[in-house]
ModelCIF file with pLDDT and N, C-alpha, C, O atoms, coordinates in Angstrom:
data_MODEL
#
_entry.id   MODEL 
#
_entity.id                         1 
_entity.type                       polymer 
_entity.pdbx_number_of_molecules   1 
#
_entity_poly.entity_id                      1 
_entity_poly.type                           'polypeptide(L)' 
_entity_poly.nstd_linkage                   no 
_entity_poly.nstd_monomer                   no 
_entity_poly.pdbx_seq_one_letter_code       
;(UNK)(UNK)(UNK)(UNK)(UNK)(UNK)(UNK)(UNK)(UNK)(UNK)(UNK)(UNK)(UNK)(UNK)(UNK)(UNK)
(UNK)(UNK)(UNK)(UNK)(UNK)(UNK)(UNK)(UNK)(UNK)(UNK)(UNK)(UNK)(UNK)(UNK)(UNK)(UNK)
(UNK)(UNK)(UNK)(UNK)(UNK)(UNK)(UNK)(UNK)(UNK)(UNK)(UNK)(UNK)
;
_entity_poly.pdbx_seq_one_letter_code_can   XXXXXXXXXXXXXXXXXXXXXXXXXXXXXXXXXXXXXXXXXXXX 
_entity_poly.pdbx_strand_id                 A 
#
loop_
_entity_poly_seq.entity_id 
_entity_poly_seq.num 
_entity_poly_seq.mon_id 
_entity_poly_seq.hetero 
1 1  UNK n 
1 2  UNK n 
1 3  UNK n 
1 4  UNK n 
1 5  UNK n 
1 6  UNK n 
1 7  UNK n 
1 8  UNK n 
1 9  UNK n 
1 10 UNK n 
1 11 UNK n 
1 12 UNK n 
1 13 UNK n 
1 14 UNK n 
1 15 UNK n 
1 16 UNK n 
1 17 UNK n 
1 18 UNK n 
1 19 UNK n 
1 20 UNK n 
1 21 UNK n 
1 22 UNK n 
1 23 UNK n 
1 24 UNK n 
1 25 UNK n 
1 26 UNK n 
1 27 UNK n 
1 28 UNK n 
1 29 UNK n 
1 30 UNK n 
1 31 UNK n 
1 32 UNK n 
1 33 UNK n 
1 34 UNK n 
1 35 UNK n 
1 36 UNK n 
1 37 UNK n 
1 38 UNK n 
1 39 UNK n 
1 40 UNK n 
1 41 UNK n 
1 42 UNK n 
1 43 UNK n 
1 44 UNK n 
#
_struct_asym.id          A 
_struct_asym.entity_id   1 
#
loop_
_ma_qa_metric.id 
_ma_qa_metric.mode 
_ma_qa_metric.name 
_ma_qa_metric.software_group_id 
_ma_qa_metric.type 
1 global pLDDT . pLDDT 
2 local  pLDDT . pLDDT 
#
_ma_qa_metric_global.metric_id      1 
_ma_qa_metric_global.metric_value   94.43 
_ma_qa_metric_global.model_id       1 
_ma_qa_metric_global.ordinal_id     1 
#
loop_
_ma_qa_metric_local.label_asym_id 
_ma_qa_metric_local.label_comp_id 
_ma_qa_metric_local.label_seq_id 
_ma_qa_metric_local.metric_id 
_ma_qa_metric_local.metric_value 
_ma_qa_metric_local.model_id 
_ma_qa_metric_local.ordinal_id 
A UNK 1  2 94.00 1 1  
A UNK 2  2 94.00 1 2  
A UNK 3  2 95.00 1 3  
A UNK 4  2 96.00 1 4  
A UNK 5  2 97.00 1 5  
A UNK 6  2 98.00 1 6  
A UNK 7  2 98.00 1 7  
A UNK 8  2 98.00 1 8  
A UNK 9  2 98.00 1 9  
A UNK 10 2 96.00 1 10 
A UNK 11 2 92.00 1 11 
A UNK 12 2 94.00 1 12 
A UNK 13 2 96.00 1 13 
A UNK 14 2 96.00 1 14 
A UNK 15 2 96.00 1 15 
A UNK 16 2 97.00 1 16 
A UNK 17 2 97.00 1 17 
A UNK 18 2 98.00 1 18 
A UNK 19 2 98.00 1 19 
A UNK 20 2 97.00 1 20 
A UNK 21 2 94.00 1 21 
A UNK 22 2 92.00 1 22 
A UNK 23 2 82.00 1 23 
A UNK 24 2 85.00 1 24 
A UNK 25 2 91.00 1 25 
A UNK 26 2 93.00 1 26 
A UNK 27 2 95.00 1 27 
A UNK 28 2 97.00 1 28 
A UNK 29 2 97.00 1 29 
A UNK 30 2 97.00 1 30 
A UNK 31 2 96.00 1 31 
A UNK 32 2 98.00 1 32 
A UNK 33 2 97.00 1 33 
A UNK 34 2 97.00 1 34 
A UNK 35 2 98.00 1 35 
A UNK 36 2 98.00 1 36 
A UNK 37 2 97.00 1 37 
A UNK 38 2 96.00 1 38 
A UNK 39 2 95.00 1 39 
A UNK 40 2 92.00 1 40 
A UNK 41 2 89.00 1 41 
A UNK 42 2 82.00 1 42 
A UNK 43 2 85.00 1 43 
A UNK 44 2 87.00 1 44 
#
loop_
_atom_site.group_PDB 
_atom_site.id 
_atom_site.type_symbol 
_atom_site.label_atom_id 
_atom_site.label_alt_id 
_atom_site.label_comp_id 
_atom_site.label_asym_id 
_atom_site.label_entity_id 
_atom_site.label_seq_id 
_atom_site.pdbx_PDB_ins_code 
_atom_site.Cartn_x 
_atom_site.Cartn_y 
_atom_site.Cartn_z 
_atom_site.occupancy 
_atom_site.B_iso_or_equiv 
_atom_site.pdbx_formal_charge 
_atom_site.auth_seq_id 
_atom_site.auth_comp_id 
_atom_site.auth_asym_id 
_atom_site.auth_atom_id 
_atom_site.pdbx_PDB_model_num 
ATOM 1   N N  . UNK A 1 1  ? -4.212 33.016 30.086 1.00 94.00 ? 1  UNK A N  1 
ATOM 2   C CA . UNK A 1 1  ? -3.220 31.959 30.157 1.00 94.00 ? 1  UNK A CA 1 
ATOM 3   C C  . UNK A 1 1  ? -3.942 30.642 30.409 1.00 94.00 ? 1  UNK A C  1 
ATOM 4   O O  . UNK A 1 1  ? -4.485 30.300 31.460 1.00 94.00 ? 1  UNK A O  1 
ATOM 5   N N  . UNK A 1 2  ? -3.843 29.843 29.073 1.00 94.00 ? 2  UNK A N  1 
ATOM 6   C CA . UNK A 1 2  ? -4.364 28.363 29.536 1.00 94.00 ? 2  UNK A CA 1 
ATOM 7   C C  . UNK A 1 2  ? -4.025 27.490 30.311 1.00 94.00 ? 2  UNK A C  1 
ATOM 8   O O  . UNK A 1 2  ? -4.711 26.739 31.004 1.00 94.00 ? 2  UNK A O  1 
ATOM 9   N N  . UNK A 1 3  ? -2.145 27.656 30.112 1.00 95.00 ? 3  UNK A N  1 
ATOM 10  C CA . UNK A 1 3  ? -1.885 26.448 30.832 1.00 95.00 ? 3  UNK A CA 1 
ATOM 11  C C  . UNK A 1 3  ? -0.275 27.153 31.059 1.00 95.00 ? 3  UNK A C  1 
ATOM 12  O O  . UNK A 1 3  ? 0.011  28.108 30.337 1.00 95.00 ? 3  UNK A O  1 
ATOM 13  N N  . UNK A 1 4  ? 1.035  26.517 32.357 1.00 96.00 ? 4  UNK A N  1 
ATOM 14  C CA . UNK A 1 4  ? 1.804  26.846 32.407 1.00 96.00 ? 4  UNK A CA 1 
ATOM 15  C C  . UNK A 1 4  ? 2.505  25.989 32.798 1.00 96.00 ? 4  UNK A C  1 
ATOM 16  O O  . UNK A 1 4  ? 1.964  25.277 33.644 1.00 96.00 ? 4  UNK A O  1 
ATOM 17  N N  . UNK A 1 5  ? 3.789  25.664 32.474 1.00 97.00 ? 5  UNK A N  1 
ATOM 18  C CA . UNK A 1 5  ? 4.591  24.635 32.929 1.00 97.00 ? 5  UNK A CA 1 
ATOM 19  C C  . UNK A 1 5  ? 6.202  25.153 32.881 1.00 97.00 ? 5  UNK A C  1 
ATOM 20  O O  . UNK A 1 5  ? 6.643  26.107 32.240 1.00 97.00 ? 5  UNK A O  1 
ATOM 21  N N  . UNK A 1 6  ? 6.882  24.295 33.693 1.00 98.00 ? 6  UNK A N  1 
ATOM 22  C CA . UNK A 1 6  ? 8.465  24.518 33.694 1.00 98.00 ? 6  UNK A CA 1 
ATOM 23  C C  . UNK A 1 6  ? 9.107  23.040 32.933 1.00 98.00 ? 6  UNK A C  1 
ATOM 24  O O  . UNK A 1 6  ? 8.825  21.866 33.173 1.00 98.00 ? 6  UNK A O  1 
ATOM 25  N N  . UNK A 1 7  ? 9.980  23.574 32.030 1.00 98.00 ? 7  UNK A N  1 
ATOM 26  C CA . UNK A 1 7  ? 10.521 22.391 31.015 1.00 98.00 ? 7  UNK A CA 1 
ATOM 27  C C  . UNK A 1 7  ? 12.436 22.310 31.539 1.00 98.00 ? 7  UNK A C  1 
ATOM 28  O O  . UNK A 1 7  ? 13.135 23.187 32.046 1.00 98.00 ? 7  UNK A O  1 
ATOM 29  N N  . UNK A 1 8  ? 12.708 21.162 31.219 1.00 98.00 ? 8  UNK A N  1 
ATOM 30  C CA . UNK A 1 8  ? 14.034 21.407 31.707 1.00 98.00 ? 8  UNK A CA 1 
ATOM 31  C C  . UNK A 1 8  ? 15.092 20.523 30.245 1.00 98.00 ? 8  UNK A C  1 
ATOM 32  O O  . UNK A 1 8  ? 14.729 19.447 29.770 1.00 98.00 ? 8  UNK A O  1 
ATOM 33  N N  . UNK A 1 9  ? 15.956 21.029 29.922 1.00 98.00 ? 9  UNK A N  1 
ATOM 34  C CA . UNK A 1 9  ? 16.781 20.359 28.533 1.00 98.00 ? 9  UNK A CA 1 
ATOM 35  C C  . UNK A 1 9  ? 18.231 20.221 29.321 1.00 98.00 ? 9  UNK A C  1 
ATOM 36  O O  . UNK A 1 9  ? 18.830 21.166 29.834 1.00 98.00 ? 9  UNK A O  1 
ATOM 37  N N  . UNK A 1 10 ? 18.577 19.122 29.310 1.00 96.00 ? 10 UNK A N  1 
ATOM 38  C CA . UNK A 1 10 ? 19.947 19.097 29.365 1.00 96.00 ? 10 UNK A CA 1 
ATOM 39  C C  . UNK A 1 10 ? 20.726 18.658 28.009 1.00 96.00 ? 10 UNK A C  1 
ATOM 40  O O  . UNK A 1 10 ? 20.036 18.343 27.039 1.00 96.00 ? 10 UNK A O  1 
ATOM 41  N N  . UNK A 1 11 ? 22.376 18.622 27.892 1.00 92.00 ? 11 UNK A N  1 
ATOM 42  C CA . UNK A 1 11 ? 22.847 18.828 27.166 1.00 92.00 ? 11 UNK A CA 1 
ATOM 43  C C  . UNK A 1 11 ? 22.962 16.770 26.761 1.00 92.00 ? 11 UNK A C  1 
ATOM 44  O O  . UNK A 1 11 ? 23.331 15.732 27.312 1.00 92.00 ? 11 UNK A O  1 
ATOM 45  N N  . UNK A 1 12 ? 22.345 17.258 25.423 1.00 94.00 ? 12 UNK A N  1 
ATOM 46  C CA . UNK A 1 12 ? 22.835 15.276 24.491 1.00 94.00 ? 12 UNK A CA 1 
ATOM 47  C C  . UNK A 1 12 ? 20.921 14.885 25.253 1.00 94.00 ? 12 UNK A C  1 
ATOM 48  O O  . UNK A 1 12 ? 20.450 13.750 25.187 1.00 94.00 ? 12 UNK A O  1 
ATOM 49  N N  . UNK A 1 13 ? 20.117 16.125 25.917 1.00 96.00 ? 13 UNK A N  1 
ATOM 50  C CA . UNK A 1 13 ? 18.713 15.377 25.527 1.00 96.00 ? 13 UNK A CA 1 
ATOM 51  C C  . UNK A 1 13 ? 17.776 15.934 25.459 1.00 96.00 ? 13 UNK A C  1 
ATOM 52  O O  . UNK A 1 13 ? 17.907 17.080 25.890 1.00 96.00 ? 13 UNK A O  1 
ATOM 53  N N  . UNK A 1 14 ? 17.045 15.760 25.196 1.00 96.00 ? 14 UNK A N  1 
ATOM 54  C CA . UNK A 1 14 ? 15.412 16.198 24.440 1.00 96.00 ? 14 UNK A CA 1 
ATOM 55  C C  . UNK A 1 14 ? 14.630 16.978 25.368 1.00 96.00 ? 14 UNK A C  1 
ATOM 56  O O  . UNK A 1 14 ? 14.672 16.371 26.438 1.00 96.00 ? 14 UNK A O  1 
ATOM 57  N N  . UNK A 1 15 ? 14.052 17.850 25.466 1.00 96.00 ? 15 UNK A N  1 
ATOM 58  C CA . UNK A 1 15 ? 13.515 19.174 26.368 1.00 96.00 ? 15 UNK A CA 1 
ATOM 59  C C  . UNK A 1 15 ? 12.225 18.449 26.973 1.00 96.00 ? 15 UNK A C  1 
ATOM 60  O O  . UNK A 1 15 ? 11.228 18.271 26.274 1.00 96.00 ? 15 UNK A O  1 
ATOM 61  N N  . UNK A 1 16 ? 12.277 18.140 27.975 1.00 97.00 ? 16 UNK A N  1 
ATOM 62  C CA . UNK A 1 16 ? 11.221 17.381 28.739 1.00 97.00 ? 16 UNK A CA 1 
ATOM 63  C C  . UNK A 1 16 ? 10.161 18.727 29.898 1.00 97.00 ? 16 UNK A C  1 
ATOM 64  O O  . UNK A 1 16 ? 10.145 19.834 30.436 1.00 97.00 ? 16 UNK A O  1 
ATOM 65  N N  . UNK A 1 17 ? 9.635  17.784 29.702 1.00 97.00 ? 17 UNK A N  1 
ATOM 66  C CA . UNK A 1 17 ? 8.202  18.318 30.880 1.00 97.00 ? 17 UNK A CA 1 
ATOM 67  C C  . UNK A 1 17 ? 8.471  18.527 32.249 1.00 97.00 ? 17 UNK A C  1 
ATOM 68  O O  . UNK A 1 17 ? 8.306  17.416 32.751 1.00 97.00 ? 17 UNK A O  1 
ATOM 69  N N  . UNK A 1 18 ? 8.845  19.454 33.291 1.00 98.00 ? 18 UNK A N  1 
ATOM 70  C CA . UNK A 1 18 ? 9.218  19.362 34.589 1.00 98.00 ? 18 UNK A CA 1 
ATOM 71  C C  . UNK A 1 18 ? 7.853  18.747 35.218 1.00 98.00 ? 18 UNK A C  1 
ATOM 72  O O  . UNK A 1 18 ? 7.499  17.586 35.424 1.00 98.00 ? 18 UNK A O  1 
ATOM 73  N N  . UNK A 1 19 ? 7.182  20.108 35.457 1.00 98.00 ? 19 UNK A N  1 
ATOM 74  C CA . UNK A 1 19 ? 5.673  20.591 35.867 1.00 98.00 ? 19 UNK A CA 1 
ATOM 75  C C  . UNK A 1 19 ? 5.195  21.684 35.239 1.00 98.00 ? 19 UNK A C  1 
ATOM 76  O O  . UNK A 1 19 ? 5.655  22.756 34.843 1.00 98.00 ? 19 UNK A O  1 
ATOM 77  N N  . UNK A 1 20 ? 3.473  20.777 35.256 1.00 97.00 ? 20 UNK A N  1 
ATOM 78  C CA . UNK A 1 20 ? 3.016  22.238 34.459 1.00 97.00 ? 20 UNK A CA 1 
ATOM 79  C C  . UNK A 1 20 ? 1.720  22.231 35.469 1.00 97.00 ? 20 UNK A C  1 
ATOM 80  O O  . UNK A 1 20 ? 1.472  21.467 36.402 1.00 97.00 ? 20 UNK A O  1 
ATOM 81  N N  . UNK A 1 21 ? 1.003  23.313 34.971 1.00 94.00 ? 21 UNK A N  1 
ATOM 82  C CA . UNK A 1 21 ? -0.524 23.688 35.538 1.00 94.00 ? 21 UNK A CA 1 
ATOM 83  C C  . UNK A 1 21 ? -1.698 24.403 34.710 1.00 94.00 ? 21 UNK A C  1 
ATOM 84  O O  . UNK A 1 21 ? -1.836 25.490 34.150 1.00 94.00 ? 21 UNK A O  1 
ATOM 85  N N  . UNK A 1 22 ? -2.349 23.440 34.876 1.00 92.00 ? 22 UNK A N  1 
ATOM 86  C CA . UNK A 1 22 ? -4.004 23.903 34.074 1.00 92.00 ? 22 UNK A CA 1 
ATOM 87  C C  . UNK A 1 22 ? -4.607 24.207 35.021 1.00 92.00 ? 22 UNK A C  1 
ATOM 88  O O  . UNK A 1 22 ? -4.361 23.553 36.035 1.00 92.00 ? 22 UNK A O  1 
ATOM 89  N N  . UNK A 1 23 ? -5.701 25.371 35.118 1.00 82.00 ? 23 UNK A N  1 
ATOM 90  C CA . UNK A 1 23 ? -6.657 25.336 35.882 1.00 82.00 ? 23 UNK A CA 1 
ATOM 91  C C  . UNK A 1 23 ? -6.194 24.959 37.277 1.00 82.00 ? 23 UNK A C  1 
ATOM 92  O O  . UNK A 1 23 ? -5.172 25.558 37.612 1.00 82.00 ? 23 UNK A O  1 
ATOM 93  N N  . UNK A 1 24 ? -6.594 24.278 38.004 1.00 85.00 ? 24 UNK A N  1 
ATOM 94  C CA . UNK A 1 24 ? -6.620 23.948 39.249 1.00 85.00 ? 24 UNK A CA 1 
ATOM 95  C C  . UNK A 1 24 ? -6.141 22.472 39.058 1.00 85.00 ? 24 UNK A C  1 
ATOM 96  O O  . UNK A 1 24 ? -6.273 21.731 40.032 1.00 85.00 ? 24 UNK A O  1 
ATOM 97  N N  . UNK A 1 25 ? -5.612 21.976 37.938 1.00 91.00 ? 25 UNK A N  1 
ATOM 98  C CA . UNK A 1 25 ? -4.784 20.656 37.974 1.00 91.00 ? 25 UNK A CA 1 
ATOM 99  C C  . UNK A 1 25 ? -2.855 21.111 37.752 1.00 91.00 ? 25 UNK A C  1 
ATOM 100 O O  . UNK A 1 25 ? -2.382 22.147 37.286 1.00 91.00 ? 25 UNK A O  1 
ATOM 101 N N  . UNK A 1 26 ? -2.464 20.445 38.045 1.00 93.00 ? 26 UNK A N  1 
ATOM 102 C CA . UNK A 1 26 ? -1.094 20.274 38.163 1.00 93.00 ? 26 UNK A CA 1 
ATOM 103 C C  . UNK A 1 26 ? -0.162 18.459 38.247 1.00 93.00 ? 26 UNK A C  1 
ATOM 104 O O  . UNK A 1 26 ? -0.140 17.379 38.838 1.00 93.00 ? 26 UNK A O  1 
ATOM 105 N N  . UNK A 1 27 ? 0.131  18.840 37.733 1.00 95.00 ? 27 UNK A N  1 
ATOM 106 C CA . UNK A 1 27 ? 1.370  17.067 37.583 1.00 95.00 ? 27 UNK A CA 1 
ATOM 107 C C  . UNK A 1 27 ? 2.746  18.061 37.228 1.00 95.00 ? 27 UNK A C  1 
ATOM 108 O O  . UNK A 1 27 ? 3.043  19.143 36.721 1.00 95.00 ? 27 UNK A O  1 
ATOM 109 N N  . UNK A 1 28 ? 3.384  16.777 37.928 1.00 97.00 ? 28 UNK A N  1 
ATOM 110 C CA . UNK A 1 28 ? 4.584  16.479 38.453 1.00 97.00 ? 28 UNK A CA 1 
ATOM 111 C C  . UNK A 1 28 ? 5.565  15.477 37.892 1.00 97.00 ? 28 UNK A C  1 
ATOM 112 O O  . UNK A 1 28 ? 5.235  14.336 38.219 1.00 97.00 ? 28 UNK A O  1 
ATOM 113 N N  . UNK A 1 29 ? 6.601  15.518 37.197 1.00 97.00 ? 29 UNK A N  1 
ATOM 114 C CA . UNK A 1 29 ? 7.181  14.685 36.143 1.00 97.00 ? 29 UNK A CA 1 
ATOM 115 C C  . UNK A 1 29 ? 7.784  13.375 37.206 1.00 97.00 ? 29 UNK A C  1 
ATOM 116 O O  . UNK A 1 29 ? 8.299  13.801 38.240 1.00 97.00 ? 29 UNK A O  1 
ATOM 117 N N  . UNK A 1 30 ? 7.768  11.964 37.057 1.00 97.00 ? 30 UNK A N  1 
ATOM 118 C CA . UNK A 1 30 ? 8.141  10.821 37.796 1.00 97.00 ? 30 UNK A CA 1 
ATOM 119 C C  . UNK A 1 30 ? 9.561  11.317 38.397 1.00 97.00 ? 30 UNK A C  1 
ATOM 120 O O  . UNK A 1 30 ? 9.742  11.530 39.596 1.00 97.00 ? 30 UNK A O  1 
ATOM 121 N N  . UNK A 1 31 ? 10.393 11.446 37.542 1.00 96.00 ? 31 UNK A N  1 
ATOM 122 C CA . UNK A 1 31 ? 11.655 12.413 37.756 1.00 96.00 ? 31 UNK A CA 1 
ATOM 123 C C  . UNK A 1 31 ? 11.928 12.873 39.195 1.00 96.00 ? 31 UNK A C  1 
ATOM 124 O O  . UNK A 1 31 ? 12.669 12.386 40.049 1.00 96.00 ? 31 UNK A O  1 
ATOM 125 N N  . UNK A 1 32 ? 11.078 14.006 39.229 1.00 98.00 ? 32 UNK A N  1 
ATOM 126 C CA . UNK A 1 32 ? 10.769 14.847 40.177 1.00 98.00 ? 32 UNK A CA 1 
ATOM 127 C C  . UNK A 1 32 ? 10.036 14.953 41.352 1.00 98.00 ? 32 UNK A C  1 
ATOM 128 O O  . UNK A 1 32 ? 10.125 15.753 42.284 1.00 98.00 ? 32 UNK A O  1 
ATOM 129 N N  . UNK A 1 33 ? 9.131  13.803 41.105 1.00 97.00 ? 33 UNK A N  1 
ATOM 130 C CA . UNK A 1 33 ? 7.773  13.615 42.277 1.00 97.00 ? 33 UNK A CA 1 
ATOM 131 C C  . UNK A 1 33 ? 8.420  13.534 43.950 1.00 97.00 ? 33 UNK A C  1 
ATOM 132 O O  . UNK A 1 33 ? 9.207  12.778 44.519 1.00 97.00 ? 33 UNK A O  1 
ATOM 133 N N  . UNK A 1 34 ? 7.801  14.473 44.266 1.00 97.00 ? 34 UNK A N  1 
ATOM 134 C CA . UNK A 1 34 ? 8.186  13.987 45.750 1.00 97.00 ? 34 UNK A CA 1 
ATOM 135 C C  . UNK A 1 34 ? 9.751  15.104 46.065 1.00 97.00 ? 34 UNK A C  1 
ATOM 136 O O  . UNK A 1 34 ? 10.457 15.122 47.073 1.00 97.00 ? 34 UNK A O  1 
ATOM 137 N N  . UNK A 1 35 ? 9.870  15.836 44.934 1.00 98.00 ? 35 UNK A N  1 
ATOM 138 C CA . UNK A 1 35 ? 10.992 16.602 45.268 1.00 98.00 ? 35 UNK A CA 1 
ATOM 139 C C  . UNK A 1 35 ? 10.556 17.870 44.390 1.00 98.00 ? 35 UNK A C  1 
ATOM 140 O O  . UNK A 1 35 ? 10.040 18.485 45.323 1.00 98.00 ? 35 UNK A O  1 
ATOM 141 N N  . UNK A 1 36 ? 10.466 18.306 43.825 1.00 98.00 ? 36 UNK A N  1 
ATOM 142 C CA . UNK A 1 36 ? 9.707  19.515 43.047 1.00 98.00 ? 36 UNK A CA 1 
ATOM 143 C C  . UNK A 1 36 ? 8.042  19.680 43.494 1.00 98.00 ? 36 UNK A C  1 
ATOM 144 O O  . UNK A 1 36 ? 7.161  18.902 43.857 1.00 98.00 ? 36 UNK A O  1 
ATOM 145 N N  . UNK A 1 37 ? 8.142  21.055 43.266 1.00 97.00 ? 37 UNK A N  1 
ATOM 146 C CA . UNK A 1 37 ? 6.305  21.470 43.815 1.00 97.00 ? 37 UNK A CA 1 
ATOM 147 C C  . UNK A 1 37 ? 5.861  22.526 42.879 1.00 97.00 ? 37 UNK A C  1 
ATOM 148 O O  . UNK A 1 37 ? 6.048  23.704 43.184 1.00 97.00 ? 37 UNK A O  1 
ATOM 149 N N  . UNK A 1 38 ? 5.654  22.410 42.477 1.00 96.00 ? 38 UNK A N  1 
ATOM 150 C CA . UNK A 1 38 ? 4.956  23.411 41.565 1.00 96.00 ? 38 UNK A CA 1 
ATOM 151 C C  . UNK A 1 38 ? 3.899  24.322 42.130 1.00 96.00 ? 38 UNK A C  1 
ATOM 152 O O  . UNK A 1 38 ? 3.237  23.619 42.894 1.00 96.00 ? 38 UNK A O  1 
ATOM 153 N N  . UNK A 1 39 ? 3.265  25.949 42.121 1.00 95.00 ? 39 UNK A N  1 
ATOM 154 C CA . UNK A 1 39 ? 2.789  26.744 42.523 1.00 95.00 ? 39 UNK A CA 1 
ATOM 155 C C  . UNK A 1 39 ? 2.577  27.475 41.324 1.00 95.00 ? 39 UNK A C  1 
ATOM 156 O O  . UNK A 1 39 ? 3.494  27.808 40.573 1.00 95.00 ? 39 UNK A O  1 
ATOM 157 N N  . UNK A 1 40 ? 1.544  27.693 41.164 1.00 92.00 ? 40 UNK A N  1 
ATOM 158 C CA . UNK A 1 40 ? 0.887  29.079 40.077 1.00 92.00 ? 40 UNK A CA 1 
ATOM 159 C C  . UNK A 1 40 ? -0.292 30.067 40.696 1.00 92.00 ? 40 UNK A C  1 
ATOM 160 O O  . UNK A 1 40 ? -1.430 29.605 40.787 1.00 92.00 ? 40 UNK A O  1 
ATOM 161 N N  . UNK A 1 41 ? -0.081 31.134 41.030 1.00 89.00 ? 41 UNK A N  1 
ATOM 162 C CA . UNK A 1 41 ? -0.340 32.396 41.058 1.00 89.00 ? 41 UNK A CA 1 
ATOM 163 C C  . UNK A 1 41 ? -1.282 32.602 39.881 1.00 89.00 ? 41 UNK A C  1 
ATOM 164 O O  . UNK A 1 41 ? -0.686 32.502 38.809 1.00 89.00 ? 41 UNK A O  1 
ATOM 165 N N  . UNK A 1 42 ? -2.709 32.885 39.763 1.00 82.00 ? 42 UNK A N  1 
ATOM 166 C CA . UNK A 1 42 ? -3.108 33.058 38.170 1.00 82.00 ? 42 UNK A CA 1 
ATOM 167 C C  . UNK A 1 42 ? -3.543 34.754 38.506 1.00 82.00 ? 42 UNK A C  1 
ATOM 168 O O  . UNK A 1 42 ? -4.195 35.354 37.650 1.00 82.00 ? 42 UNK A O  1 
ATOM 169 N N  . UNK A 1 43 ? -3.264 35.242 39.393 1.00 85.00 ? 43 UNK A N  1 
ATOM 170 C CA . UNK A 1 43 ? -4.133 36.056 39.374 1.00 85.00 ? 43 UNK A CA 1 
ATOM 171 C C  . UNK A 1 43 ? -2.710 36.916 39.181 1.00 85.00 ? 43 UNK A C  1 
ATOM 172 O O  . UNK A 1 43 ? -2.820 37.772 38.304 1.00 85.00 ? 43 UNK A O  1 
ATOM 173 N N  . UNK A 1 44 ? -1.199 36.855 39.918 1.00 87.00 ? 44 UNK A N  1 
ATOM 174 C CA . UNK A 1 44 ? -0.027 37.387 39.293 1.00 87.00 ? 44 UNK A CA 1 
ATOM 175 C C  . UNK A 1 44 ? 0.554  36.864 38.226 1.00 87.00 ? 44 UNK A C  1 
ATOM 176 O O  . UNK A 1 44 ? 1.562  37.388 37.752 1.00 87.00 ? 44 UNK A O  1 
#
């Protein structure tokens, strides 16, 4: 697994980027910063 992220679509818009994770990097959509956390497990 290269890379993993959570996407979110609401209805009337375009399927956007929540958070994702590469490697040992991770970002956080402006949206969300400061209220979403993202966590990846690579080994589950």
């Amino acid at each position: 697994i290269n890379a993993m992220g959570w996407y979110r679509q609401a209805p009337g818009k375009e399927r956007e980027l929540v958070a994702g994770s590469s490697g040992i990097l991770s970002h956080v959509a402006d949206s969300v910063k400061g209220r979403f956390t993202i966590s990846r497990d690579n080994a589950q």
